[in-house]
Every structure is written in structure tokens, then in C-alpha cells.
Protein backbone atom coordinates (compact mmCIF):
# COMPACT_ATOMS: atom_id res chain seq x y z
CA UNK A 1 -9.58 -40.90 -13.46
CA UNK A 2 -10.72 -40.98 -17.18
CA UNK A 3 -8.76 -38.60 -19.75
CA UNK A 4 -11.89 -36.02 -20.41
CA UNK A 5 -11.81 -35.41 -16.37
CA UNK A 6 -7.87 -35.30 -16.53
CA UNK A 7 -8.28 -32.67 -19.45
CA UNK A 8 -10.60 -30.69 -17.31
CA UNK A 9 -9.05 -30.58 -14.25
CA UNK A 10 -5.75 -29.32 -16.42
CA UNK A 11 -7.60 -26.65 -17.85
CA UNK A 12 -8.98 -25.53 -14.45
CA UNK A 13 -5.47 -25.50 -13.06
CA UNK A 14 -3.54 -23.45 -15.95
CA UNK A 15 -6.71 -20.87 -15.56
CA UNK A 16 -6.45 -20.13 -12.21
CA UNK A 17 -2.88 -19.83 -12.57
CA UNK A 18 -3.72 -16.77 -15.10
CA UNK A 19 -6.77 -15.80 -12.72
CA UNK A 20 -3.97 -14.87 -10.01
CA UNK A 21 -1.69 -12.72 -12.51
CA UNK A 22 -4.88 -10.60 -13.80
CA UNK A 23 -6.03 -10.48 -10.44
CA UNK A 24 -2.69 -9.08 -9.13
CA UNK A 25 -2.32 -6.87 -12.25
CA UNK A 26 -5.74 -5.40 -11.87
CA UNK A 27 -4.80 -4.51 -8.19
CA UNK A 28 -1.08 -2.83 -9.50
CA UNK A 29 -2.72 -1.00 -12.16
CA UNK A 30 -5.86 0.22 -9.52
CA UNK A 31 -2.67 1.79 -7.66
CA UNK A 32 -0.55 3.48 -10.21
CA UNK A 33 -3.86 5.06 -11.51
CA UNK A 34 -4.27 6.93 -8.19
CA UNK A 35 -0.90 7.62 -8.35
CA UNK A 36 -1.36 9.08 -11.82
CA UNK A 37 -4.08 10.92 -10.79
CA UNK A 38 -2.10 12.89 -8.16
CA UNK A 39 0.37 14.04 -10.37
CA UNK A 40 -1.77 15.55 -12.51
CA UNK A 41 -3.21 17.23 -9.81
CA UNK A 42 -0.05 18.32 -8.13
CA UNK A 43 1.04 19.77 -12.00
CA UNK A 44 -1.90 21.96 -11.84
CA UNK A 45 -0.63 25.12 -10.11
CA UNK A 46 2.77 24.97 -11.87
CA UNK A 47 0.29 25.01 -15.08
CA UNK A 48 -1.98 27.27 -14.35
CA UNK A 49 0.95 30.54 -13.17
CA UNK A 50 3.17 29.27 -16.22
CA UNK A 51 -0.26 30.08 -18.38
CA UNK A 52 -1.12 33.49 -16.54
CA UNK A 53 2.82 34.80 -17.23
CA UNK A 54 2.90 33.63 -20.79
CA UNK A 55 -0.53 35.39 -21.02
CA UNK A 56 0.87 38.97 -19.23
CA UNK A 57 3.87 38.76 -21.48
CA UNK A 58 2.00 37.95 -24.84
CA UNK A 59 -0.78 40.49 -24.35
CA UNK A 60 1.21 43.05 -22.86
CA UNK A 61 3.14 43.47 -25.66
CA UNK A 62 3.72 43.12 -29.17
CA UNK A 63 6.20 40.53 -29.26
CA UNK A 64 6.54 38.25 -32.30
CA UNK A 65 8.20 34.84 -31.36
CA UNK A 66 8.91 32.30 -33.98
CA UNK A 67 6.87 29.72 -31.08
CA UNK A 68 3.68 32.14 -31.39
CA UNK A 69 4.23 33.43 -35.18
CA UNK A 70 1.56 31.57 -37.74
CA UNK A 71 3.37 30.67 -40.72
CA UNK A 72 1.69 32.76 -43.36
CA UNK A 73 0.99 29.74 -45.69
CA UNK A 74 1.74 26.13 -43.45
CA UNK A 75 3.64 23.57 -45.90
CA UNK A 76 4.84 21.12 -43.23
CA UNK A 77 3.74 19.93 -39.44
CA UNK A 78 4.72 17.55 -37.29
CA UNK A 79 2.46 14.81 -35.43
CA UNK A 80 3.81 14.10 -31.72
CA UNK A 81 1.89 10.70 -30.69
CA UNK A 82 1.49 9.46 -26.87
CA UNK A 83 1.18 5.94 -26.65
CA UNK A 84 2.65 3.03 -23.98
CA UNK A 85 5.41 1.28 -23.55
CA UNK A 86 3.72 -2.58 -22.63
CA UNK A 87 0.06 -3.37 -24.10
CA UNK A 88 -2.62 -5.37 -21.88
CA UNK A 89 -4.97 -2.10 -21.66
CA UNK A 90 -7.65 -2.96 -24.06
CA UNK A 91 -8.44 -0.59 -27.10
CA UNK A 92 -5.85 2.28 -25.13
CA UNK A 93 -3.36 2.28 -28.14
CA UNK A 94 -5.49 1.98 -30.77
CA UNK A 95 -7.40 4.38 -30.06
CA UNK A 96 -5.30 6.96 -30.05
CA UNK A 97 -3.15 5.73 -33.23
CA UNK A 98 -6.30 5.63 -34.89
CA UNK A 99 -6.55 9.57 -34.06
CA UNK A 100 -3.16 9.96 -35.25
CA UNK A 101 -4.00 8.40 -38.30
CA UNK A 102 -7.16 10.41 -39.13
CA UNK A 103 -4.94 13.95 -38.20
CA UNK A 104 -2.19 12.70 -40.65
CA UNK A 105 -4.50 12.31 -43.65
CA UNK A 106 -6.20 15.48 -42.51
CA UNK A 107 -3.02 17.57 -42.82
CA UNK A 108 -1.54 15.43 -45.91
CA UNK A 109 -5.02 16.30 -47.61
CA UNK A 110 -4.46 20.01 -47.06
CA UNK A 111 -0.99 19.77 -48.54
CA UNK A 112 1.19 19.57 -46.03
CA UNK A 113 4.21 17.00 -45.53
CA UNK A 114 4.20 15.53 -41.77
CA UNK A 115 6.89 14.29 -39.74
CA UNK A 116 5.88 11.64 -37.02
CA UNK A 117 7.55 11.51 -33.24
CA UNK A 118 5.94 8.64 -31.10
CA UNK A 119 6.70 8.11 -27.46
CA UNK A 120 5.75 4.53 -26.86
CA UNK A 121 7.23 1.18 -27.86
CA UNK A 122 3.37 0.20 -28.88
CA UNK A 123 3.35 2.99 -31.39
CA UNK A 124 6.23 3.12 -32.54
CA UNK A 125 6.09 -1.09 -33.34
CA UNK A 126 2.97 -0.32 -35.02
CA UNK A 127 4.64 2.42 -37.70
CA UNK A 128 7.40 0.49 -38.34
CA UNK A 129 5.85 -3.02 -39.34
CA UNK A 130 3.74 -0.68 -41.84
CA UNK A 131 7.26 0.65 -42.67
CA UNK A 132 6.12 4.67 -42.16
CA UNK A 133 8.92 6.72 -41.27
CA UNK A 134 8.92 8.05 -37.97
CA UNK A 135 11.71 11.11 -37.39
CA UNK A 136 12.24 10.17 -33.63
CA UNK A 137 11.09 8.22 -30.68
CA UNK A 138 11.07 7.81 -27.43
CA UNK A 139 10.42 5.38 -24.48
CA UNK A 140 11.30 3.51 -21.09
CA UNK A 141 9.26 6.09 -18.99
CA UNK A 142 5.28 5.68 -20.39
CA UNK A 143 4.57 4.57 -16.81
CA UNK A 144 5.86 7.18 -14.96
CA UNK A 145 6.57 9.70 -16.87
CA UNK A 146 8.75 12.76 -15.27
CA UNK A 147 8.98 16.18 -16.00
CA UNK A 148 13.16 15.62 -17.31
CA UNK A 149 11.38 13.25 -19.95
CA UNK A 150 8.48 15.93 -20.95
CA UNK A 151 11.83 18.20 -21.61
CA UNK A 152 13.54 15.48 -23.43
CA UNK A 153 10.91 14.89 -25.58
CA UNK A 154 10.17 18.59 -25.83
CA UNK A 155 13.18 19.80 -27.04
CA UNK A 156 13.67 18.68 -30.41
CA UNK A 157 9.89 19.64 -31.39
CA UNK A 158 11.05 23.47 -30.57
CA UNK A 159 14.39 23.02 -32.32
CA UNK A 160 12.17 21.78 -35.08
CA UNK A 161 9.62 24.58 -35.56
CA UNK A 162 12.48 27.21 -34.72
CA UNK A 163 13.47 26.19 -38.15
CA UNK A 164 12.78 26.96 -41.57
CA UNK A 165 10.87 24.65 -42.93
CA UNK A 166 13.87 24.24 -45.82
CA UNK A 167 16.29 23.00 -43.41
CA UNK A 168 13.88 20.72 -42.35
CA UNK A 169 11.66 22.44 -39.34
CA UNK A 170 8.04 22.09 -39.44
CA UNK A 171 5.45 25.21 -39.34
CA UNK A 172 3.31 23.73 -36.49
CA UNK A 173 3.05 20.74 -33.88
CA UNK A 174 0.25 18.54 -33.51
CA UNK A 175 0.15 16.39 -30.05
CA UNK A 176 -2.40 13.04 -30.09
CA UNK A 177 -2.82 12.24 -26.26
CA UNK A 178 -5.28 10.26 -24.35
CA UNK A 179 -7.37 12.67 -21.97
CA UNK A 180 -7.99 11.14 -18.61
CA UNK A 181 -11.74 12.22 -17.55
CA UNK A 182 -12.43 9.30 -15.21
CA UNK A 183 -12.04 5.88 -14.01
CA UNK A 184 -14.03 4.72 -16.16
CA UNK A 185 -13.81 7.16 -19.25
CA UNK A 186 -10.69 7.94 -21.37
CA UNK A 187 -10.48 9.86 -24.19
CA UNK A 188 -8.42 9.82 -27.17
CA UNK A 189 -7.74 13.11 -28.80
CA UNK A 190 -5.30 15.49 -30.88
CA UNK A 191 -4.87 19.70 -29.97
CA UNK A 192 -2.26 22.07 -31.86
CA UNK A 193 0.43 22.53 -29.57
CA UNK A 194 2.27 25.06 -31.88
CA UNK A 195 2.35 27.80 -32.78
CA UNK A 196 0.76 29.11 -29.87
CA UNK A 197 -2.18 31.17 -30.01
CA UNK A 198 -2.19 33.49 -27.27
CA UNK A 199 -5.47 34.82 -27.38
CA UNK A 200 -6.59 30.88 -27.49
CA UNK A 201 -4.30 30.72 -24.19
CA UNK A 202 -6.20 33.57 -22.55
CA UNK A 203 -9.34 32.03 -23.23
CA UNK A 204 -8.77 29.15 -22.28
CA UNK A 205 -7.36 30.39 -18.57
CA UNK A 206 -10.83 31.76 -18.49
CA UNK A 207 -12.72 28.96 -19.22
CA UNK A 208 -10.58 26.95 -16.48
CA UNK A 209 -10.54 29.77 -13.97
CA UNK A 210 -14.53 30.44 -14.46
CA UNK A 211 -15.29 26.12 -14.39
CA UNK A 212 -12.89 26.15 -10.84
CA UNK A 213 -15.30 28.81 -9.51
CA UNK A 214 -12.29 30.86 -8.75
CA UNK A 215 -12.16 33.98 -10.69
CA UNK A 216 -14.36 36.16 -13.05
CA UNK A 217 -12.61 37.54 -16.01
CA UNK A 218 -9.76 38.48 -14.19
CA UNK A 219 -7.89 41.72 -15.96
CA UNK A 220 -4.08 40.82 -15.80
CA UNK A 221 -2.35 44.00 -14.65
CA UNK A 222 0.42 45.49 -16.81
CA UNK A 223 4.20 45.15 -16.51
CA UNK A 224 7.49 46.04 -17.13
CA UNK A 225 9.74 43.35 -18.76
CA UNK A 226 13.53 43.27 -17.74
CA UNK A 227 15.48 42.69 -19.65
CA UNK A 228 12.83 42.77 -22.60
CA UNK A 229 9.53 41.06 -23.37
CA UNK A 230 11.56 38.97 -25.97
CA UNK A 231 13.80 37.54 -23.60
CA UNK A 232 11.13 37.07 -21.32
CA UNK A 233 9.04 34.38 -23.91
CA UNK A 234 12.37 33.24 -24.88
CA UNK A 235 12.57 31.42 -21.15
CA UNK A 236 8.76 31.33 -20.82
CA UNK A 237 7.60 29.83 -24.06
CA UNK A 238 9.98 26.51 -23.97
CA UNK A 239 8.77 25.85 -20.21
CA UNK A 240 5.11 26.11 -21.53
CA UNK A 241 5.33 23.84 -24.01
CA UNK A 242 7.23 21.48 -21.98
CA UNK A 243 4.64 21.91 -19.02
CA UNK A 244 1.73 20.98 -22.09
CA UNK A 245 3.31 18.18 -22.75
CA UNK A 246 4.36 16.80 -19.49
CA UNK A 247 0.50 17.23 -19.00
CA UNK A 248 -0.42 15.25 -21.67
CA UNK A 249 2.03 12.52 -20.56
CA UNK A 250 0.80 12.36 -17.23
CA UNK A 251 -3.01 12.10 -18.53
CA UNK A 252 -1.60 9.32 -20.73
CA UNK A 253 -0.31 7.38 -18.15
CA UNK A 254 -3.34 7.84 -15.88
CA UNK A 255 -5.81 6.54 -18.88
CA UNK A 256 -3.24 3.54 -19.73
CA UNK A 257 -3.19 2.60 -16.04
CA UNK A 258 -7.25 2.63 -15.96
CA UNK A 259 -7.22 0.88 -19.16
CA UNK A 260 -5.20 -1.59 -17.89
CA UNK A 261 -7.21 -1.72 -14.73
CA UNK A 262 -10.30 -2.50 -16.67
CA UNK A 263 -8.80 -5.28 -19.10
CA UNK A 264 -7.13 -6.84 -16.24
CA UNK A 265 -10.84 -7.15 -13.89
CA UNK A 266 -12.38 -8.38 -17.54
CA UNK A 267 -9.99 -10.60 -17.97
CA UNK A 268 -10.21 -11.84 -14.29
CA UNK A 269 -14.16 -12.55 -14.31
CA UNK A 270 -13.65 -14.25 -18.10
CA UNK A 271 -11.06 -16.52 -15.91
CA UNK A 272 -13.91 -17.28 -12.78
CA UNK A 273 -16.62 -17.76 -15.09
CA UNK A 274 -14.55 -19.96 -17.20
CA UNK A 275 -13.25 -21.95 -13.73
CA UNK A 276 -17.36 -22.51 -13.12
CA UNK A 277 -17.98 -23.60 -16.71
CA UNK A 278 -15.05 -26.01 -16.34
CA UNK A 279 -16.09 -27.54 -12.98
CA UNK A 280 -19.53 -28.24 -14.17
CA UNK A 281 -17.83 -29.49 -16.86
CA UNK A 282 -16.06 -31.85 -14.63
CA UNK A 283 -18.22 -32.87 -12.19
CA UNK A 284 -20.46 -34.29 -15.36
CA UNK A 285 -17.32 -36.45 -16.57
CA UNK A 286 -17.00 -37.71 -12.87
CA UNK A 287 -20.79 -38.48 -12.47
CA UNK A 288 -20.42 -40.40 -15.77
CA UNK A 289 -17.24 -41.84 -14.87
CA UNK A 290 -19.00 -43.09 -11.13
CA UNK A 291 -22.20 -44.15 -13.57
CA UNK A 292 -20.04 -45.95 -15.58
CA UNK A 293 -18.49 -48.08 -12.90
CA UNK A 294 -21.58 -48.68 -11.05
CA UNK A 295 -23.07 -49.73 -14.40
CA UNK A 296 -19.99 -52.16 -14.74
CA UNK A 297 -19.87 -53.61 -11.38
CA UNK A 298 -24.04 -54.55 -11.66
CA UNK A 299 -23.67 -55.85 -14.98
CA UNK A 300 -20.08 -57.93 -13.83
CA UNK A 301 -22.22 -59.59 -10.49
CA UNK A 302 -25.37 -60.11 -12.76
CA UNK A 303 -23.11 -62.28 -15.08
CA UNK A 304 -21.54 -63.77 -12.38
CA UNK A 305 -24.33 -64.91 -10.47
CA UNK A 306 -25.74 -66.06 -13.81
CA UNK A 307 -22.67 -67.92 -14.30
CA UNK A 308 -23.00 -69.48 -10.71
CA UNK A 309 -26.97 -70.49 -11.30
CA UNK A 310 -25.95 -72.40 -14.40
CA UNK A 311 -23.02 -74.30 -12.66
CA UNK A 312 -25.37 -75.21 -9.91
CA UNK A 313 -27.68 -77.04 -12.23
């Protein structure tokens, strides 16, 4: 066998090697994405009555809550960024970083300081080798993310606009998430978490409720709030948001999952069409190879039955 062939068939062997991991990872992903997808689902309900009671409470009375209270002139805000733990899903990260971005110099350009949280080893690694501060972080659970980690990561972004913005609390929250709309489309995007508008929330219940075929302008009935209305957001508020984010998370995960899904089959066919490339490849060094020695073997008995005609004469 001449080196070019033993090159070849090398090259043939490491890339089906990799042809089997992308193939398997394609088929893992294509699993966790359904997977994804039914959690989302199965979050719906919980969603949807957590919306209608913050809606009752907030429109049936005239509660002020610092989660719900528009600061009168915003001077600082705070960017929450979704991103994964482990890369291999095409253009999923930078995407959404790249939204992050854009909503930072937004908000900087109307004067207001931001603090950056990041779940997500990618994002994080990506804001720290351009040395920007980031306040806090979080990851292990990108995957599969659980409701205990949408509280986890929920809980210091209340703490934080609960504050005054001079002992270091932020007037609103920003969250940069990847929206899951299909297999094959995922969409990078940022929504203001906080404060929370509660005629925006009423709308949008609406909008959901009308699109699900499943109610027409409902009129929410009125109630009595034990102990008071106050109390009542105090418990209801803090579940929202951490129900809005555990959302977002789940979406996230879905859209990596598909991402990953559709790098891994890319990557897969780039490996078979390579294989065939290399084969021909091969086969042509072989043919020569075979040419070659035929060549050599009529040229070697030419010359050595002109060798034997001379000695006869």
C-alpha cells in the first residue's frame, strides 16, 4: 500500500469515528428537545392561574408594590442573560449575547448604569475574557433546568430591585432568553421582566386566552383579600416572577437542545459526504497504485525478454 492510500484510508477512519459521536449526539439532543418541549407545556397551567391571580389582585385594587412601582426617573437596570452550559449548538449563544449586547448599549445610551447576571458557563466565559463585570452567575442546570433553580436565580434579582438604587438595587430587570417557536426556528430575544406592568399582564392574558380559542375578554370577578391585597402580591408577585423565568429557562433549554440537534445532523452529513469524497479519493490512489504495478511488471518482462533475445544471438 503506497503512503497517499495509507493517508486516505486514515482520514476515512478518524471521520467515521466523529461520524458516530455526531450521529449519537444528534439522536440525544432529538430526545431532550421533546423532553423540553413537555415541560414547557406542563408549566403552562401553573402560568396561566399564577397570571389571572396577580391580575385580580393588581386590578382589584390600588396596591403599590415596589415589584409593580415605575421608578419615576430609571438610573440603573439590570440585564439577566440565558445562555448554556456546553457549546456544539451552532449560532445558539451568540445569538442571544449579541441581544444582550445591543440591550446593554441601549440602556447605557439612555443613561443608565447596568449590572449583568448570566446563567450559562458559555456566557459567562465570554464576559470575562472581555473582562466586563458580571454581578453574579449561575450554572450546572442549563440542560434541565428545574423550577428550585428558576427560584435560585430569581431571588437575588427581587432582593435587587427591592432596593434603592443607592445601596446598590436596580430600578428594573431586563431578561435576554431564547424563545422556542419550533424545531426548526429559535428565537433570540430580550422582554422587561420588572417592574411589572399590570395592565401589560392583563393584556397579555388576553391575547393568550383569545389565540387558545378559550375565552373572550373574560371580566375577572371582584374579591376580598385576607389578610390584605398587600400581603397578597407580597406572596404572589415573587412566584410570578420566578414562574417568568423558569419559563424562559425551559424555552432556553428546548432551543439549545434543537440547536444542538441541528449542528449535530450538519455536522453528521459534512462527515458522510466527506467519507465519499475520501473513498473516491482512494480508490484513484489504488487504481494508480494497480496501474503502476502493471506498468512495472510489462515494462520488467519486456526488458527481460529483450535481455533473453540478445543472449540467444
Amino acid at each position: 500500500m503506497g503512503a497517499q492510500l495509507r493517508v486516505y484510508k486514515r482520514r476515512i477512519r478518524s471521520v467515521t469515528a466523529t461520524k458516530k459521536i455526531t450521529k449519537a449526539m444528534e439522536m440525544i439532543a432529538a430526545s431532550r428537545v421533546v423532553k423540553a418541549q413537555r415541560k414547557v407545556a406542563a408549566s403552562a397551567p401553573y402560568a396561566t392561574e399564577l397570571t389571572r391571580a396577580v391580575t385580580a389582585v393588581g386590578t382589584g385594587s390600588n396596591t403599590k408594590h415596589p415589584l409593580t412601582t415605575e421608578a419615576k426617573e430609571a438610573t440603573r437596570s439590570a440585564v439577566l442573560l440565558l445562555t448554556s452550559d456546553r457549546g456544539l449548538a451552532g449560532a445558539f449563544n451568540s445569538n442571544a449575547i449579541k441581544v444582550a449586547e445591543k440591550l446593554t448599549a441601549r440602556l447605557e445610551a439612555e443613561g443608565k448604569e447596568v449590572d449583568t447576571y448570566i446563567v450559562g458557563r458559555r456566557g459567562l466565559a465570554h464576559y470575562n475574557f472581555r473582562e466586563r463585570k458580571v454581578v453574579e452567575s449561575w450554572s450546572g442546570f442549563t440542560d434541565e433546568p428545574s423550577y428550585a433553580d428558576a427560584k435560585k436565580v430569581a431571588g437575588p434579582l427581587i432582593e435587587a430591585i427591592e432596593k434603592d438604587t443607592a445601596d446598590g438595587g436596580v430600578d428594573e430587570l431586563h431578561i435576554v432568553f431564547t424563545e422556542f417557536v419550533s424545531m426548526m426556528t429559535q428565537t433570540a430575544l430580550d422582554d422587561r421582566l420588572l417592574p411589572l406592568s399590570l395592565d401589560e399582564v392583563a393584556e397579555a392574558e388576553t391575547s393568550a386566552a383569545a389565540a387558545a380559542g378559550t375565552t373572550k375578554g373574560e371580566i375577572l370577578p371582584l374579591y376580598d383579600f385576607e389578610p390584605s391585597a398587600e400581603d397578597v402580591l407580597d406572596a404572589l408577585l415573587p412566584r410570578y416572577v420566578e414562574s417568568r423565568i423558569y419559563n424562559a429557562l425551559l424555552q432556553s433549554a428546548a432551543s439549545k437542545h434543537a440547536a444542538t440537534r441541528r449542528a449535530m445532523k450538519s455536522a453528521t452529513d459534512n462527515a458522510g459526504d466527506l467519507i465519499n469524497t475520501l473513498s473516491r479519493l482512494a480508490n484513484a490512489a489504488r487504481q494508480a497504485e494497480i496501474t503502476q504495478e502493471i506498468s512495472e511488471i510489462v515494462g520488467g518482462s519486456a526488458a527481460l525478454a529483450d535481455a533473453n533475445a540478445g543472449s540467444d544471438r
